[in-house]
C-alpha atoms as a PDB file:
ATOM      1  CA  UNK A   1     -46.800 -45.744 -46.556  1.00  0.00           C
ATOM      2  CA  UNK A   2     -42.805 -44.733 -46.069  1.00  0.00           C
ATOM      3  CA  UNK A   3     -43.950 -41.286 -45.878  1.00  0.00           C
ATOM      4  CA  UNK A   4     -46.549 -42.211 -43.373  1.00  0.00           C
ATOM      5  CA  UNK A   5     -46.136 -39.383 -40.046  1.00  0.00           C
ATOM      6  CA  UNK A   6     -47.549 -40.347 -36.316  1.00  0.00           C
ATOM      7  CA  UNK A   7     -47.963 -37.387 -33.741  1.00  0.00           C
ATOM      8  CA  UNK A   8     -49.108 -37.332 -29.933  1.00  0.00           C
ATOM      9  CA  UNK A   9     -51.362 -34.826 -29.228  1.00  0.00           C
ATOM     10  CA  UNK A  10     -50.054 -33.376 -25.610  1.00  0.00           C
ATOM     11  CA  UNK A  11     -51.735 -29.892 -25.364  1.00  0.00           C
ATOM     12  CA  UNK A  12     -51.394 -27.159 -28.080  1.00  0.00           C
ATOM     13  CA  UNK A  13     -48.254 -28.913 -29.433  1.00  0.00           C
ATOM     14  CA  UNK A  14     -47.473 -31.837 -31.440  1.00  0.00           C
ATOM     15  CA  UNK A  15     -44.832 -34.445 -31.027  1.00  0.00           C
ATOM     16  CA  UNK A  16     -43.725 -36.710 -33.723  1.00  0.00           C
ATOM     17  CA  UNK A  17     -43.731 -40.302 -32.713  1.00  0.00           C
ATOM     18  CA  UNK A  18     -40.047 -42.399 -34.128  1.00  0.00           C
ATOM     19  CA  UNK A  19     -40.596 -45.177 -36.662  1.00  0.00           C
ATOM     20  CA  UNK A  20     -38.828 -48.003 -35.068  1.00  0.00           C
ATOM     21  CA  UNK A  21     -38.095 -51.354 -36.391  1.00  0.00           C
ATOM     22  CA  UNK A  22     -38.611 -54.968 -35.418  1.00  0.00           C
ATOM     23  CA  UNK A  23     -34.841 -56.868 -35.368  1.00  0.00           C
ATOM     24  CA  UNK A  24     -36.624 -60.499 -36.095  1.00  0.00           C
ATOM     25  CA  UNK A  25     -39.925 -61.878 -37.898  1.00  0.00           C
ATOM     26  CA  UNK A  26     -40.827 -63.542 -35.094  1.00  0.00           C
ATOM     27  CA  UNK A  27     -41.575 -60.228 -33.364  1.00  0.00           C
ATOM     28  CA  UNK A  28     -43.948 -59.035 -35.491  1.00  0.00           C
ATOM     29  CA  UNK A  29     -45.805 -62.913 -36.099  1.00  0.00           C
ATOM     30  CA  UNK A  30     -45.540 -63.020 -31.565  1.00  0.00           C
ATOM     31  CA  UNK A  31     -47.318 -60.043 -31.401  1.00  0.00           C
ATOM     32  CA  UNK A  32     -49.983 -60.756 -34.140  1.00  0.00           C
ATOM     33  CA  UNK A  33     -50.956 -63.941 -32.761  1.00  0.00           C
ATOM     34  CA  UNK A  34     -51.861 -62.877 -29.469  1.00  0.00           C
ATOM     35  CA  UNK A  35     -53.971 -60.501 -30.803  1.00  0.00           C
ATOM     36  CA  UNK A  36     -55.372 -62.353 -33.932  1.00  0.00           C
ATOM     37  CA  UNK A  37     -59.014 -61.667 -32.736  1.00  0.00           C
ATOM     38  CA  UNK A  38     -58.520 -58.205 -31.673  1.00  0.00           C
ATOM     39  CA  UNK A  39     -56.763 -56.825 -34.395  1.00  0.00           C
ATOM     40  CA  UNK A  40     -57.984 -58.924 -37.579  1.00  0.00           C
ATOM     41  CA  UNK A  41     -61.292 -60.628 -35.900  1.00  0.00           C
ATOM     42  CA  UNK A  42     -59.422 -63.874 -36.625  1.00  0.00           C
ATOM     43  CA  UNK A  43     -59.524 -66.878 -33.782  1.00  0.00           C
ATOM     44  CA  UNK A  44     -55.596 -68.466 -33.324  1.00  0.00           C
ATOM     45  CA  UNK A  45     -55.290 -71.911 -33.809  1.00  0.00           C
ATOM     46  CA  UNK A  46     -51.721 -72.592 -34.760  1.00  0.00           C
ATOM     47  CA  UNK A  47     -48.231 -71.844 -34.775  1.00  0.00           C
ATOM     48  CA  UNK A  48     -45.662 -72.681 -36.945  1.00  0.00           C
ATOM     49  CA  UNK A  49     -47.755 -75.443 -38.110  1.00  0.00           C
ATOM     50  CA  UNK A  50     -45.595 -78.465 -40.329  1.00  0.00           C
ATOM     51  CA  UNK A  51     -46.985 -79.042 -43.888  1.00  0.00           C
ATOM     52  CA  UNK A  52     -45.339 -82.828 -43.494  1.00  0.00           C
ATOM     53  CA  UNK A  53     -42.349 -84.604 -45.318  1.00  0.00           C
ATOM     54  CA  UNK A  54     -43.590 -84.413 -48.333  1.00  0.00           C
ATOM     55  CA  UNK A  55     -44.207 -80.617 -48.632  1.00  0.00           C
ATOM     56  CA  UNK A  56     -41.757 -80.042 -45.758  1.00  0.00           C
ATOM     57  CA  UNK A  57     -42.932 -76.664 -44.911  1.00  0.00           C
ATOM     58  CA  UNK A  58     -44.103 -74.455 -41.664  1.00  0.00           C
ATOM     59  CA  UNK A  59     -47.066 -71.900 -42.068  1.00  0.00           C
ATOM     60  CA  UNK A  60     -46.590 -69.094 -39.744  1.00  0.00           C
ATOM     61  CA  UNK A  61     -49.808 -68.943 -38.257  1.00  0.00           C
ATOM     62  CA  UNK A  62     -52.936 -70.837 -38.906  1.00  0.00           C
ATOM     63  CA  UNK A  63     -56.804 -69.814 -37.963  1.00  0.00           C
ATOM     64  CA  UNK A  64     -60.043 -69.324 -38.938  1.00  0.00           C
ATOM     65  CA  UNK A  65     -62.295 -66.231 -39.133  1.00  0.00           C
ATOM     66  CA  UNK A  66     -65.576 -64.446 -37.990  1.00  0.00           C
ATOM     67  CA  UNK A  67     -67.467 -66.338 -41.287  1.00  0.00           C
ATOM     68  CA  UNK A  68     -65.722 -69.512 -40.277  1.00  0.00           C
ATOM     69  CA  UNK A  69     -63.067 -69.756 -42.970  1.00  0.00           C
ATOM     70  CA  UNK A  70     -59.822 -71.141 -42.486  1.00  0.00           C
ATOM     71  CA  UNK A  71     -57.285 -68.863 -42.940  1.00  0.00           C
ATOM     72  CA  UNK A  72     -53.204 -68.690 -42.907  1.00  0.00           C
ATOM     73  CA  UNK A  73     -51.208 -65.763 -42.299  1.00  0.00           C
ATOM     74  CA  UNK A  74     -47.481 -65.657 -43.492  1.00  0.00           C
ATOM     75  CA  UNK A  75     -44.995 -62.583 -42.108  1.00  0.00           C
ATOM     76  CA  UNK A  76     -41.984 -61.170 -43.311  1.00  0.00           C
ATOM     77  CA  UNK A  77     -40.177 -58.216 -42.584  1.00  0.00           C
ATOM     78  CA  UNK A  78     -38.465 -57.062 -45.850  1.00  0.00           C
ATOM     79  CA  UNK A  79     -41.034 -56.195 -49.193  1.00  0.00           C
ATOM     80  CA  UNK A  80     -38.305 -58.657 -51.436  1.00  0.00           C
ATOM     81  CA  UNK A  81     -39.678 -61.951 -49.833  1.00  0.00           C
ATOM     82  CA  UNK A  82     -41.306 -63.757 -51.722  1.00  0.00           C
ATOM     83  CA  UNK A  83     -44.312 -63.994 -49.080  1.00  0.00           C
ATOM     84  CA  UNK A  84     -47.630 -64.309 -51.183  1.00  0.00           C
ATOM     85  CA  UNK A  85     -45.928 -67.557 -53.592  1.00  0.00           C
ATOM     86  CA  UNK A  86     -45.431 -68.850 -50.238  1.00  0.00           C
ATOM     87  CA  UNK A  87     -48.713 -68.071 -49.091  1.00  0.00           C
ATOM     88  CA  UNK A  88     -50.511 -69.814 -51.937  1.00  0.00           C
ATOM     89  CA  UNK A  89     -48.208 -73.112 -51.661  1.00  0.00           C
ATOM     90  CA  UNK A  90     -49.910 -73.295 -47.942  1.00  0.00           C
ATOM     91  CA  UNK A  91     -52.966 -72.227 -49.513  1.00  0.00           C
ATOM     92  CA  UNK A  92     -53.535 -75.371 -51.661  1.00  0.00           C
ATOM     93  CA  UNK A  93     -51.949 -77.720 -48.970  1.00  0.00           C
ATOM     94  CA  UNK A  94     -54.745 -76.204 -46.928  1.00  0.00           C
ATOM     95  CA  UNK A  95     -57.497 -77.249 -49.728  1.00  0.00           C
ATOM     96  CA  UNK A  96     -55.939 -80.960 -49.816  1.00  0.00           C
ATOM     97  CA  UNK A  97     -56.066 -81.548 -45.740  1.00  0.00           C
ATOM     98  CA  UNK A  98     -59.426 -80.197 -44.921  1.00  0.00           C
ATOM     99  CA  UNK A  99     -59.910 -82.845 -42.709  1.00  0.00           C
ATOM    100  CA  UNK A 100     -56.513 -82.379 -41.120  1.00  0.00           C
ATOM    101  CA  UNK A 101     -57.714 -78.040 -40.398  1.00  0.00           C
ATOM    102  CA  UNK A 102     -61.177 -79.191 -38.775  1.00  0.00           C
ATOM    103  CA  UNK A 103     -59.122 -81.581 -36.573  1.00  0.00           C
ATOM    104  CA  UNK A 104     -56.960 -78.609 -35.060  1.00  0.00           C
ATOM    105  CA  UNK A 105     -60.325 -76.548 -34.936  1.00  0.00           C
ATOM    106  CA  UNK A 106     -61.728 -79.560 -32.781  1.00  0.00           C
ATOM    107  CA  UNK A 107     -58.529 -79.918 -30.258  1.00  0.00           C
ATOM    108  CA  UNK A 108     -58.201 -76.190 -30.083  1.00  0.00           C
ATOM    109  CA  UNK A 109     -61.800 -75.377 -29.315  1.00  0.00           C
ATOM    110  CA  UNK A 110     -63.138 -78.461 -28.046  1.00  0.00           C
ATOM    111  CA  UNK A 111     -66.345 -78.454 -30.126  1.00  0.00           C
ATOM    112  CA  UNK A 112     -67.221 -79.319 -33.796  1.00  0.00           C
ATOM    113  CA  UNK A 113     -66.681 -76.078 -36.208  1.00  0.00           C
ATOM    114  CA  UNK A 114     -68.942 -75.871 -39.393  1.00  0.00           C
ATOM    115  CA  UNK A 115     -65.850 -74.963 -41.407  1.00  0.00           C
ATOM    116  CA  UNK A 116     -66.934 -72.790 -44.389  1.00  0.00           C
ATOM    117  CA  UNK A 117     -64.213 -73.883 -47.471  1.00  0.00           C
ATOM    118  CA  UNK A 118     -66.202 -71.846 -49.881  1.00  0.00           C
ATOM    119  CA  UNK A 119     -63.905 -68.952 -49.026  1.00  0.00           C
ATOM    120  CA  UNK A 120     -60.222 -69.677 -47.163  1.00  0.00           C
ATOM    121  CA  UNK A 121     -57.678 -66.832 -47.231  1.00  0.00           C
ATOM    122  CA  UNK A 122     -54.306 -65.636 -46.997  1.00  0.00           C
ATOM    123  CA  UNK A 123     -53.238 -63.001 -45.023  1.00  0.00           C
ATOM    124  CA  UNK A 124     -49.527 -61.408 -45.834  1.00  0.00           C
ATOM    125  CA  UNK A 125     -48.162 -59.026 -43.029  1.00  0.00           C
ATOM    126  CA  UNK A 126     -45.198 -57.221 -43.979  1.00  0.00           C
ATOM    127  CA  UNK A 127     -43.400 -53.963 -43.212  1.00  0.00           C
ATOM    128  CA  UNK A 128     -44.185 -52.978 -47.093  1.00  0.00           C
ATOM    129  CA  UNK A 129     -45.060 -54.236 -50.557  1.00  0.00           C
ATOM    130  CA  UNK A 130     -44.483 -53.247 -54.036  1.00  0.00           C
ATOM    131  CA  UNK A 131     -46.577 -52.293 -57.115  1.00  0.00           C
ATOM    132  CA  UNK A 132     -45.725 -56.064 -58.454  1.00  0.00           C
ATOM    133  CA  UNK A 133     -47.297 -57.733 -55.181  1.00  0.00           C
ATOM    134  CA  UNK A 134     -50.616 -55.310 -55.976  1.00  0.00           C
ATOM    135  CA  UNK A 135     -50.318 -56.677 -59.738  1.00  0.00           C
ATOM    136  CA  UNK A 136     -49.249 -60.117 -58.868  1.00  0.00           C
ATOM    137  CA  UNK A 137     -52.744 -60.905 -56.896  1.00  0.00           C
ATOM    138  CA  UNK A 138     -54.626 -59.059 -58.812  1.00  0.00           C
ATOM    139  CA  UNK A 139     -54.100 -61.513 -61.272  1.00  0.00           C
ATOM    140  CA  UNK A 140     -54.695 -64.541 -59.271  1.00  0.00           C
ATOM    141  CA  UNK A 141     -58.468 -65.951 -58.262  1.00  0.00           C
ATOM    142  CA  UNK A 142     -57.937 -66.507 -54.521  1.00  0.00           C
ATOM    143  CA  UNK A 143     -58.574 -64.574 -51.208  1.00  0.00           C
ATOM    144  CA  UNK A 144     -55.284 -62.598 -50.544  1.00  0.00           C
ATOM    145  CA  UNK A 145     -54.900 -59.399 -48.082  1.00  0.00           C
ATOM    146  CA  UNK A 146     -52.071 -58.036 -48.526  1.00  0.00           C
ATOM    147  CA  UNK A 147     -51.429 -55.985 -44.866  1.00  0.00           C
ATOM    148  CA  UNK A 148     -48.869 -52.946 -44.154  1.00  0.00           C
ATOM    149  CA  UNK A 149     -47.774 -52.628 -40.349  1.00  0.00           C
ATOM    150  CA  UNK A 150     -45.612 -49.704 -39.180  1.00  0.00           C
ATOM    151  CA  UNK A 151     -43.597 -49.386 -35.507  1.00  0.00           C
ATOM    152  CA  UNK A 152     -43.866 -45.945 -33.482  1.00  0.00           C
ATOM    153  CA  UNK A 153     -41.603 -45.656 -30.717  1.00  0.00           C
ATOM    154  CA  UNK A 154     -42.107 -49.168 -29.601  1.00  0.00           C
ATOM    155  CA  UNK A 155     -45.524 -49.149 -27.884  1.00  0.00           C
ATOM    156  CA  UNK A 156     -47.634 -48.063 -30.995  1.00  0.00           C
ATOM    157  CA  UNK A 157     -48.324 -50.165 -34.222  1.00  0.00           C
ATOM    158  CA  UNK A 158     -50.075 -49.045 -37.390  1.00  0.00           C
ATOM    159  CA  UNK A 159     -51.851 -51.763 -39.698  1.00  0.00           C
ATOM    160  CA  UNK A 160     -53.012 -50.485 -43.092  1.00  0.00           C
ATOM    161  CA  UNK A 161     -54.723 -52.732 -45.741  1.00  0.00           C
ATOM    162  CA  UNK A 162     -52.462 -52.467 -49.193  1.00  0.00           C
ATOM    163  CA  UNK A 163     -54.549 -54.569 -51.313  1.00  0.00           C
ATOM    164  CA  UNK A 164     -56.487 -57.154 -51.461  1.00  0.00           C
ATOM    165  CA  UNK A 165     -58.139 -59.355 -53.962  1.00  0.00           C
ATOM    166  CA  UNK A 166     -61.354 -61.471 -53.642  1.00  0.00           C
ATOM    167  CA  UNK A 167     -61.948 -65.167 -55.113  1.00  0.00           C
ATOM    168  CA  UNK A 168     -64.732 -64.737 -58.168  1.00  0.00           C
ATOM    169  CA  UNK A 169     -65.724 -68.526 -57.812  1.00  0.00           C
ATOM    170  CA  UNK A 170     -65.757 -70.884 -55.316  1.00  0.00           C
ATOM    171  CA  UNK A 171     -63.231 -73.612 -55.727  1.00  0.00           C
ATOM    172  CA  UNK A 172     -65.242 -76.409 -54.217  1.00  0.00           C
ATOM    173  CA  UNK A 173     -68.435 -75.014 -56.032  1.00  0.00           C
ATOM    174  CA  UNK A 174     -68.206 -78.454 -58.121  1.00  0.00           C
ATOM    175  CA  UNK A 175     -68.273 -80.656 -55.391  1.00  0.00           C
ATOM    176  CA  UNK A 176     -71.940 -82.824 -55.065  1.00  0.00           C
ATOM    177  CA  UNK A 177     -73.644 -81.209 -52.740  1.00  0.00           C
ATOM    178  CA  UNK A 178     -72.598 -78.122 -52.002  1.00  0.00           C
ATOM    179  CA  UNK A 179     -75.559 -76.295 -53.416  1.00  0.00           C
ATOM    180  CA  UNK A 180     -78.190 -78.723 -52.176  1.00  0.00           C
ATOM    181  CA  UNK A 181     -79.856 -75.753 -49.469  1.00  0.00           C
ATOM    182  CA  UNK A 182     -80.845 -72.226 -50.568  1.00  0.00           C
ATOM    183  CA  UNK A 183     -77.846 -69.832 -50.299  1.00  0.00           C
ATOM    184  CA  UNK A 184     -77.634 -66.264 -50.249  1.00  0.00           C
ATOM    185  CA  UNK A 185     -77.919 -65.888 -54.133  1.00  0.00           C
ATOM    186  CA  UNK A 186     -81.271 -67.922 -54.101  1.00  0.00           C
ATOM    187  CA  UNK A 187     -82.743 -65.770 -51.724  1.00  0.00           C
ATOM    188  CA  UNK A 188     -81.873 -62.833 -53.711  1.00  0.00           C
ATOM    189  CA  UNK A 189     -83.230 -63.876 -57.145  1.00  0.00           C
ATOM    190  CA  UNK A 190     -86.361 -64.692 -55.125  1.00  0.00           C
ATOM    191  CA  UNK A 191     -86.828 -61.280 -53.805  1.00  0.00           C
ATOM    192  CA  UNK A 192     -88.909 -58.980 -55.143  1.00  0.00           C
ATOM    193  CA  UNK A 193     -87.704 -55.902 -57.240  1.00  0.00           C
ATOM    194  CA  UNK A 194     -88.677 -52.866 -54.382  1.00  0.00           C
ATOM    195  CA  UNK A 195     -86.341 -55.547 -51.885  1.00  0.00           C
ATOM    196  CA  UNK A 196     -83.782 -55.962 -54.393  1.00  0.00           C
ATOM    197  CA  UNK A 197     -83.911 -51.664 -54.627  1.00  0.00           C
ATOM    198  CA  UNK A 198     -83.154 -51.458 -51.123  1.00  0.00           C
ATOM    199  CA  UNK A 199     -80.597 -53.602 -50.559  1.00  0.00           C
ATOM    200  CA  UNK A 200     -79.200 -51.961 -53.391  1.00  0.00           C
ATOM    201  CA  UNK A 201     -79.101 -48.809 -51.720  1.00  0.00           C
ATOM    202  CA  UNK A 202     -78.200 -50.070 -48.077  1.00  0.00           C
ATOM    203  CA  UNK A 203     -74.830 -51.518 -49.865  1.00  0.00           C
ATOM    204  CA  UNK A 204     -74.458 -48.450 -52.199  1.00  0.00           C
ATOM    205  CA  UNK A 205     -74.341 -46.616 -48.883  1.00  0.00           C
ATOM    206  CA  UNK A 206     -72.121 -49.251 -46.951  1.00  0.00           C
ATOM    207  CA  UNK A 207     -69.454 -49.036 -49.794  1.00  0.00           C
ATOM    208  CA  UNK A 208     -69.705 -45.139 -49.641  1.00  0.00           C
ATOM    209  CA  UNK A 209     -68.460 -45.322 -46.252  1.00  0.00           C
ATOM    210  CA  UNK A 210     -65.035 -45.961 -47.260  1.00  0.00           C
ATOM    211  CA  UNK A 211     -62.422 -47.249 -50.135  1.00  0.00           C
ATOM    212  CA  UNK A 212     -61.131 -49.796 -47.441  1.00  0.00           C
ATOM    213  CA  UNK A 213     -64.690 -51.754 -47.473  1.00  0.00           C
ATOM    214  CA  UNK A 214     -64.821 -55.282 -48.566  1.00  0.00           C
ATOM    215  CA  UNK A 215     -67.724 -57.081 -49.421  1.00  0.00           C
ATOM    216  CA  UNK A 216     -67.475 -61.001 -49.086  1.00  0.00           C
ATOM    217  CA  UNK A 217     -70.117 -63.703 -49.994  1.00  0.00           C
ATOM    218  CA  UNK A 218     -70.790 -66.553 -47.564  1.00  0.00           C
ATOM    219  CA  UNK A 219     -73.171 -68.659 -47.526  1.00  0.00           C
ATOM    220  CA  UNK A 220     -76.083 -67.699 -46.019  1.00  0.00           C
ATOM    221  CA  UNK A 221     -75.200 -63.667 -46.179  1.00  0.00           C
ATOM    222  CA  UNK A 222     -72.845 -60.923 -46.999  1.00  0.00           C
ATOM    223  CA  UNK A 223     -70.215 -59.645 -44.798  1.00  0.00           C
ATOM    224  CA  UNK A 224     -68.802 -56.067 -45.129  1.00  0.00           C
ATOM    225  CA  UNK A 225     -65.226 -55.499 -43.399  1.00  0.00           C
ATOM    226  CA  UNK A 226     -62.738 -53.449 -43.387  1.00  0.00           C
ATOM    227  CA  UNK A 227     -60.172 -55.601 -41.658  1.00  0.00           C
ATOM    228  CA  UNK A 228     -62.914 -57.258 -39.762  1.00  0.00           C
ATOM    229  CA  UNK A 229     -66.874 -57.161 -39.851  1.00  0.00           C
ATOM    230  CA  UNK A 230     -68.119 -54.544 -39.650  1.00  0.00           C
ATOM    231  CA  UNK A 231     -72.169 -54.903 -41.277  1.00  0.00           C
ATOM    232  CA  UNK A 232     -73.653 -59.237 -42.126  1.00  0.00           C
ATOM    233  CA  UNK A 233     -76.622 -58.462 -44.340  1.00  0.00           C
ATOM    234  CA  UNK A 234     -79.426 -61.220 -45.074  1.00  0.00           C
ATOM    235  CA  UNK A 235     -81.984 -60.680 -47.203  1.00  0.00           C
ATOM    236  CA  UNK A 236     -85.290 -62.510 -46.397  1.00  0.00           C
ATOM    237  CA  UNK A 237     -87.602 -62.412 -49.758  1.00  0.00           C
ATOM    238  CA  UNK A 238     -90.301 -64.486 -47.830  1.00  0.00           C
ATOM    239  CA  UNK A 239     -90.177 -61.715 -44.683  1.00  0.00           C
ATOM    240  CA  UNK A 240     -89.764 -58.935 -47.460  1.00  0.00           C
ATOM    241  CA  UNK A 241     -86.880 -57.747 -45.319  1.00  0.00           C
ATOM    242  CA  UNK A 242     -83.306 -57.424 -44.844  1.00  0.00           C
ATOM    243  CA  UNK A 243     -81.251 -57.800 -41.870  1.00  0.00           C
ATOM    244  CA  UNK A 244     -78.598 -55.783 -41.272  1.00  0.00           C
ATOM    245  CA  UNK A 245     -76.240 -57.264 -38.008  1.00  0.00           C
ATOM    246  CA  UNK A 246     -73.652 -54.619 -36.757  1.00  0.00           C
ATOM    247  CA  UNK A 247     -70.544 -54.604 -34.453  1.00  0.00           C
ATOM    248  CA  UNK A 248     -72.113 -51.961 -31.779  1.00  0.00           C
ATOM    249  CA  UNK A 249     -73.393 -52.447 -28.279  1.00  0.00           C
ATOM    250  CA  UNK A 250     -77.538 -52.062 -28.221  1.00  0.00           C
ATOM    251  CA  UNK A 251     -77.365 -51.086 -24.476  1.00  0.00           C
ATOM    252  CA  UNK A 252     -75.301 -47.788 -26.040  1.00  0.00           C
ATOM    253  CA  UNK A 253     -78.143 -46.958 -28.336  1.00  0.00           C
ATOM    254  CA  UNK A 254     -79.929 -44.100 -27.597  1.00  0.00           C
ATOM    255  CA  UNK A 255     -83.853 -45.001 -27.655  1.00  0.00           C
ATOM    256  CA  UNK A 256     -83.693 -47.898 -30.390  1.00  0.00           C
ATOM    257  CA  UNK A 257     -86.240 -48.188 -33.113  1.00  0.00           C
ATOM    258  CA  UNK A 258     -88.846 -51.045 -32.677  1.00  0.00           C
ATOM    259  CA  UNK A 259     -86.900 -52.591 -35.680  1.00  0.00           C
ATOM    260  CA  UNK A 260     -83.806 -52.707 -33.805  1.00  0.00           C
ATOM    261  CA  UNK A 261     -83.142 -55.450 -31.406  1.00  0.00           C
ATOM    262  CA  UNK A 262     -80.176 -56.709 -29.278  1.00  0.00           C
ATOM    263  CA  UNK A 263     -79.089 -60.354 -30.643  1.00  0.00           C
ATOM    264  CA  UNK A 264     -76.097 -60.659 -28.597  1.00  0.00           C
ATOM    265  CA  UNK A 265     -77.539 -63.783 -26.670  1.00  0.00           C
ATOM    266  CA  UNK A 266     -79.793 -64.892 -30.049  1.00  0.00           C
ATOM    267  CA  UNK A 267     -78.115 -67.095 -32.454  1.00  0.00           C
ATOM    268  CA  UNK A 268     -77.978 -65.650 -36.256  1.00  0.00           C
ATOM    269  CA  UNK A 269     -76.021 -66.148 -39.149  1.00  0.00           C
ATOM    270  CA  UNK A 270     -73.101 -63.688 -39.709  1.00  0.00           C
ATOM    271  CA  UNK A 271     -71.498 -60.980 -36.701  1.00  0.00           C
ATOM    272  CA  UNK A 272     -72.419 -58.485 -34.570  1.00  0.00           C
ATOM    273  CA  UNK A 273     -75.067 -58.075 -31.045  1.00  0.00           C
ATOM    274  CA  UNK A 274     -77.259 -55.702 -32.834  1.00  0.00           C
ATOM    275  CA  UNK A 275     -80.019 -56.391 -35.528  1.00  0.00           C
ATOM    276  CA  UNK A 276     -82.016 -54.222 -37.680  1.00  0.00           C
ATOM    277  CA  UNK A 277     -84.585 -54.470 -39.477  1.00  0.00           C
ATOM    278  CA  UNK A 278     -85.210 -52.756 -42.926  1.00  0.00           C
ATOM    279  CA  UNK A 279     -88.401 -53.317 -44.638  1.00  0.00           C
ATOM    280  CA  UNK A 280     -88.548 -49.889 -46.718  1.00  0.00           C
ATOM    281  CA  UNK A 281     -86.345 -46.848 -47.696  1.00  0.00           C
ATOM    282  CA  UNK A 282     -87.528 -44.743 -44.216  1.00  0.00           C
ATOM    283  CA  UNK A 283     -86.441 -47.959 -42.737  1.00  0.00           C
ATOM    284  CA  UNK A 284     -82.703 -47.456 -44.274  1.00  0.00           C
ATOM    285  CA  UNK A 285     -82.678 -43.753 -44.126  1.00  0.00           C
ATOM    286  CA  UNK A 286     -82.837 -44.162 -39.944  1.00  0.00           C
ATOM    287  CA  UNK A 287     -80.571 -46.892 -39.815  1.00  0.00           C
ATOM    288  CA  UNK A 288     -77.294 -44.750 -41.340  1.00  0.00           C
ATOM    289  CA  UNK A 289     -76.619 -43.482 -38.428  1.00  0.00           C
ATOM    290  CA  UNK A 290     -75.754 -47.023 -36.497  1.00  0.00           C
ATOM    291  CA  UNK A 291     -74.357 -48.159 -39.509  1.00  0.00           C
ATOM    292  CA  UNK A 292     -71.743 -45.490 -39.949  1.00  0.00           C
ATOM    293  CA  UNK A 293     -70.795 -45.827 -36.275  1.00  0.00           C
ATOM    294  CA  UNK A 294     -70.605 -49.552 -36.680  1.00  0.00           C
ATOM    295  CA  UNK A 295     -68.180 -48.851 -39.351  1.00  0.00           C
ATOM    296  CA  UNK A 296     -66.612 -46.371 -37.611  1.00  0.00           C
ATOM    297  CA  UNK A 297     -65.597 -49.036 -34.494  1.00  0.00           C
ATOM    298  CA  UNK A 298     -64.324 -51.630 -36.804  1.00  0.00           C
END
């Protein structure tokens, strides 16, 4: 990314926009966390939060995301701190003081939040990263994003996803309990093989759409992002259908399929105020279009 150019269009002509710099961290981590939701789909919950006397510590920003997972985002402005070791201290506090997160959610949004611990992650915002931070995650079995941001001429801001690296097993998937309901991977063994083809294709086609797509497994669903959500996809074995939820306005739809239905006011699992429907490959084929442009928005 140090090579990375930014131009304003004004006419026939170009004009390259000036890389500037932030002086202090706590630029960069003010600006973030007033715009948590709108720039990473992440609800703000805490500042600066105090790990206690015993691990005497302060995690830079603390909140939780679309899926409901707790998540902590740690800043720095030079590539040589050691931000993601830091990060995965906080990380494991976070695991010990569950209890201690849902609290905060409670004062903070005044209502119960079904946390979702199956998948908490770290978020590392820096200026730049090196080929040992891509290797050094890579290597370990958590949620880690690992987030570029570049300064134009004061008033623009670029954030790029570096890397990333996605947890291959739950960490609380021994606790009693936790699978007691039907999850996501029950209803998929359940399905039947020409279901199982199509949601095959639907996600062949979501992670055609770009090398930035993530695929994460909740609960209930899947959730495709690129920073944020951008497609939730259930599949329904019983309905012999899958859902597909995206991030675009229904009322912008130009004459929507019968399959296609606004949700905004219905309560569903996963994000986005538009559903569809997909039952068969013709099904799929005429959803693409809504789907790239859902992807496209993100």
């Amino acid at each position: 990314m140090a090579d990375l150019k930014l131009f304003q269009i004004q006419g026939t002509k170009v004009n390259i926009k000036t890389p500037t710099e932030f002086k202090y961290e706590r630029e960069i981590q003010k600006l973030c966390e007033e715009n948590l939701e709108t720039l990473f789909g992440i609800r703000f919950i805490a500042t600066e939060h105090s790990t206690g006397s015993k691990h005497k510590g302060r995690i830079d920003s603390l909140g939780i995301d679309e899926n409901n997972c707790p998540v902590i985002v740690e800043y720095k402005l030079d590539s040589k701190d050691n931000v993601i070791n830091q990060g995965l201290f906080y990380l494991d506090w976070l695991m010990d003081h569950k209890a201690d997160f849902e609290m905060l959610c409670l004062k903070k949004f005044s209502k119960q939040t079904e946390v979702d611990w199956t998948n908490p992650r770290l978020l590392c915002i820096a200026k730049d990263f090196t080929k040992y931070d891509d290797y050094a995650i890579a290597q370990i079995n958590r949620n880690i994003e690992l987030i570029r941001y570049r300064v134009f001429d004061e008033d623009h801001i670029l954030f790029e996803l570096a890397s990333t690296t996605q947890q291959k097993e739950s960490a609380d998937s021994s606790v009693s309990g936790q699978n007691k309901y039907k999850g996501i991977d029950d209803y998929k063994k359940s399905a039947s093989d020409e279901l199982i083809l199509i949601y095959q294709e639907v996600e062949d086609f979501i992670f055609s759409l770009g090398d930035d797509v993530q695929k994460k497994e909740l609960k209930f669903y899947y959730a495709y992002s690129r920073i944020k959500n951008f497609v939730c996809l259930e599949i329904r074995p019983q309905k012999k259908n899958i859902l597909v939820f995206l991030k675009i306005d229904y009322k912008a739809i130009e004459n929507p399929a019968k399959n296609v239905r606004d949700v905004s006011k219905i309560g569903h699992y996963g994000t986005g105020d538009t559903e569809v429907s997909i039952s068969t490959i013709e099904d799929f084929e005429k959803a693409k279009v809504l789907i790239e442009k859902s992807y496209n928005q993100s």
